[in-house]
Protein backbone atom coordinates (compact mmCIF):
# COMPACT_ATOMS: atom_id res chain seq x y z
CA UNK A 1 118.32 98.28 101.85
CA UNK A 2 115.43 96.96 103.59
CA UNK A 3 112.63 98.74 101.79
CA UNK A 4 113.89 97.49 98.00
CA UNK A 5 111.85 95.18 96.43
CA UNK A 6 108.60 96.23 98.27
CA UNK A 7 107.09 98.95 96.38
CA UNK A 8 103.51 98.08 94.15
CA UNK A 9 102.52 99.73 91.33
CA UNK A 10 100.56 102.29 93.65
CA UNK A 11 100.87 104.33 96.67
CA UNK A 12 98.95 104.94 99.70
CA UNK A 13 98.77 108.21 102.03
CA UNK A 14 97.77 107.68 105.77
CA UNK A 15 98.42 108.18 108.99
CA UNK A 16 99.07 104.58 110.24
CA UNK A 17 100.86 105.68 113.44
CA UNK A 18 98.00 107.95 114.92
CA UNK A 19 100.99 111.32 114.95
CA UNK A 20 98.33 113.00 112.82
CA UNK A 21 100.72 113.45 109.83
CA UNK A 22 99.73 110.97 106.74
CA UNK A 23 102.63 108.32 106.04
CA UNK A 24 103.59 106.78 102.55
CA UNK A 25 102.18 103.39 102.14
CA UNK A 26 104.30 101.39 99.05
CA UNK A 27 103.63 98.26 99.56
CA UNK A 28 105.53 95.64 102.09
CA UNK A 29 107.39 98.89 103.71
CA UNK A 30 106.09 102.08 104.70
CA UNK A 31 107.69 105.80 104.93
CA UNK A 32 107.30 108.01 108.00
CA UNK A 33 106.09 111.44 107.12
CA UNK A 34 109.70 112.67 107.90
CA UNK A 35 111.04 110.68 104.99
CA UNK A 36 112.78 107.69 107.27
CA UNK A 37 111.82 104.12 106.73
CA UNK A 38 108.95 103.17 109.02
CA UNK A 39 109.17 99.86 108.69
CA UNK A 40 109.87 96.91 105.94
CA UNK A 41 107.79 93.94 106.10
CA UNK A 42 109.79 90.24 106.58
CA UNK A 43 108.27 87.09 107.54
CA UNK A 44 109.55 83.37 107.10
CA UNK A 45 109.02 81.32 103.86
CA UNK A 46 106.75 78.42 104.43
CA UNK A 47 106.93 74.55 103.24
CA UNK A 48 106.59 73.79 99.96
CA UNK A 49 108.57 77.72 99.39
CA UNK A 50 111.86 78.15 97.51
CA UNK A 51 113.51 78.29 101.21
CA UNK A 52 111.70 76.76 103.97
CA UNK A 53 112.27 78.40 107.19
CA UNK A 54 114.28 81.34 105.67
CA UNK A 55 113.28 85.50 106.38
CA UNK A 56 112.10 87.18 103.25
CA UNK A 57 110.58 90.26 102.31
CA UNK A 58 106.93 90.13 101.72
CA UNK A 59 107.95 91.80 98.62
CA UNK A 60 106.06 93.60 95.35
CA UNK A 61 102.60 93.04 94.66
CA UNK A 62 99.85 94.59 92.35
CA UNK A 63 96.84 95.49 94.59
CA UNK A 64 96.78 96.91 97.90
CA UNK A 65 93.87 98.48 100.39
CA UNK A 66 94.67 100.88 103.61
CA UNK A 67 91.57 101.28 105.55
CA UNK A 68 89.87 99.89 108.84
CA UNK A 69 89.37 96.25 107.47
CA UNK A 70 88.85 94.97 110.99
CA UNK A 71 86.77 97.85 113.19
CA UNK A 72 87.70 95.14 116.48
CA UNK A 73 91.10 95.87 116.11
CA UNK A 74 92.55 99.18 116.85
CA UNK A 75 93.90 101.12 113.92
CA UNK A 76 94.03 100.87 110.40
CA UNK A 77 94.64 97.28 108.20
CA UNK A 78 96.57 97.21 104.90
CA UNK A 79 95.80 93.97 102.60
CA UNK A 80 98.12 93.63 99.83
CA UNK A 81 98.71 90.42 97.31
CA UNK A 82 102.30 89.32 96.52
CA UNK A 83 103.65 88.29 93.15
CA UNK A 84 107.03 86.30 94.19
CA UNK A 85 105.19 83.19 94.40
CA UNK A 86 107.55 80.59 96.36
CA UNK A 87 110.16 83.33 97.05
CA UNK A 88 107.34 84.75 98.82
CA UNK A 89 106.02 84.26 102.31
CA UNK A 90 102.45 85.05 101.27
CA UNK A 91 100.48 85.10 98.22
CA UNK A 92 98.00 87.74 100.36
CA UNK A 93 98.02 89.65 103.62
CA UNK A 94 96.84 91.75 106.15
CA UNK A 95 99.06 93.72 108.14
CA UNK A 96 98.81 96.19 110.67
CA UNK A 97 99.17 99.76 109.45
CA UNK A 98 101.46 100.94 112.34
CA UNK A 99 103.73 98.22 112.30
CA UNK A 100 103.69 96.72 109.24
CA UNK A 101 103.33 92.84 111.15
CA UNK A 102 100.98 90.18 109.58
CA UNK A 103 98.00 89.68 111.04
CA UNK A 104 96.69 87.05 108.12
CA UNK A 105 98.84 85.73 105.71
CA UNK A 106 98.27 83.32 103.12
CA UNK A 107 100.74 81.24 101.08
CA UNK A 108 99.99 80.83 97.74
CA UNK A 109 103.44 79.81 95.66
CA UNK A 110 101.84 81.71 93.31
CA UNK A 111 101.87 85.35 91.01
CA UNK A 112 98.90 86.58 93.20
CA UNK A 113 98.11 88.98 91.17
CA UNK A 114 94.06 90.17 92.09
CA UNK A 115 92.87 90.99 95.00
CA UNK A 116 90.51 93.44 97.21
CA UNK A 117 88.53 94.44 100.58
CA UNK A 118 85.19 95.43 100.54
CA UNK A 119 81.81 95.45 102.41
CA UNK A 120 80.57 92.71 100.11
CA UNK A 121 78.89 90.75 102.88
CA UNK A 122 76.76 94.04 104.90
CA UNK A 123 75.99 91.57 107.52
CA UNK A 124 79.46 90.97 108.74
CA UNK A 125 81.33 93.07 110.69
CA UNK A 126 84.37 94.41 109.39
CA UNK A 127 85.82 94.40 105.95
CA UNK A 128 85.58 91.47 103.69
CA UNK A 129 88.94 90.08 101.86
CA UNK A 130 89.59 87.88 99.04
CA UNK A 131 92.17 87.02 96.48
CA UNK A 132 92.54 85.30 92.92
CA UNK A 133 95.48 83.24 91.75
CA UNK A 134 95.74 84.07 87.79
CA UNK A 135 96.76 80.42 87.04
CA UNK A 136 94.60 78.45 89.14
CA UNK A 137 91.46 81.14 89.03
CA UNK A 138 90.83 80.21 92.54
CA UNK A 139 90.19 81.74 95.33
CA UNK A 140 91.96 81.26 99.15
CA UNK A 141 89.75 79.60 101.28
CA UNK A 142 90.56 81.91 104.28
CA UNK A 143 88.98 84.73 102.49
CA UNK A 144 85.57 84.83 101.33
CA UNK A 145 83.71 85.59 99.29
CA UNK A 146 85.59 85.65 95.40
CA UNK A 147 86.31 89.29 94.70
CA UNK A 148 85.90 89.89 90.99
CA UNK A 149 88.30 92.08 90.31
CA UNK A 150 90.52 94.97 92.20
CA UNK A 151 87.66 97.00 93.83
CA UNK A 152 84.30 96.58 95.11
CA UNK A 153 81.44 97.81 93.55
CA UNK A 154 78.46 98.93 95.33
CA UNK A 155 74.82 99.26 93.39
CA UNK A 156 72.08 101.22 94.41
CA UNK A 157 68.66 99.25 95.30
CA UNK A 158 66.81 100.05 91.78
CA UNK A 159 69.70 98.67 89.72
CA UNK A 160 70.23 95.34 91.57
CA UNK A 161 66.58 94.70 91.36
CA UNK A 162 66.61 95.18 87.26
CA UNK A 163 69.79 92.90 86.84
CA UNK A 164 71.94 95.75 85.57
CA UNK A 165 68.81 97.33 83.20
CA UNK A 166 68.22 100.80 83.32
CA UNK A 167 64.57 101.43 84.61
């Protein structure tokens, strides 16, 4: 089956194909509202993988985000992290909703296991995207800037200025 191996430990409901019906976001695959298989995401494992030049599934990962990432781009984004390491194509990516194709994808040969969009930089446009490898405690260069954890956090005015102190 195309869709095994591509769930995550959470779901997402949306309507990536604009039919006005929400579809079932699991990960590298996606289900149409009618139940059928949508789509299953694939893309070819890089250098340095377990099998250069092969077609793999993106596979299972631990944190995912459906939203508008990029407002330039028509539709919605999904950015998911991958923990197959080099029997995966990407240690992150984002992939458009509709058709589950990779728009940014990063190899990592790693357990990616952290990751997370946000509006951490309010003066770029769009969505900003980052991941951590566990081992290395790095972060991909293509994505900026390091995201500590799964989800952003957004402060009110009064608390940033006081460090985190109640006033």
């Amino acid at each position: 089956m195309a869709d095994t191996t591509q769930g995550f430990h959470s779901l997402s409901a949306a309507d990536v194909d604009g039919d006005g019906k929400h579809e079932i976001v699991y990960g590298s695959a996606t289900i149409d509202h009618d139940g059928s298989l949508l789509y299953s995401s694939f893309a070819t494992l890089p250098e340095g993988s377990a099998a250069p030049g092969t077609e793999a599934r993106l596979g299972h990962g631990d944190a995912m985000h459906v939203t508008d990432i990029d407002p330039d781009r028509p539709g919605l984004e999904i950015f998911t992290v991958h923990e197959g390491a080099t029997e995966a194509p990407y240690g992150m990516a984002m992939r458009k909703a509709k058709t589950g194709d990779v728009i940014l994808g990063v190899y990592s040969g790693r357990d990616t296991g952290r990751g997370m969009v946000g509006d951490v930089v309010p003066e770029s446009r769009g969505l900003s995207r980052g991941r951590v490898c566990p081992v290395a405690r790095r972060v991909c260069s293509a994505c900026t800037p390091r995201p500590g954890g799964r989800s952003p956090m957004r402060f009110p005015a009064p608390i940033r200025a006081s460090a985190g102190r109640p006033t």
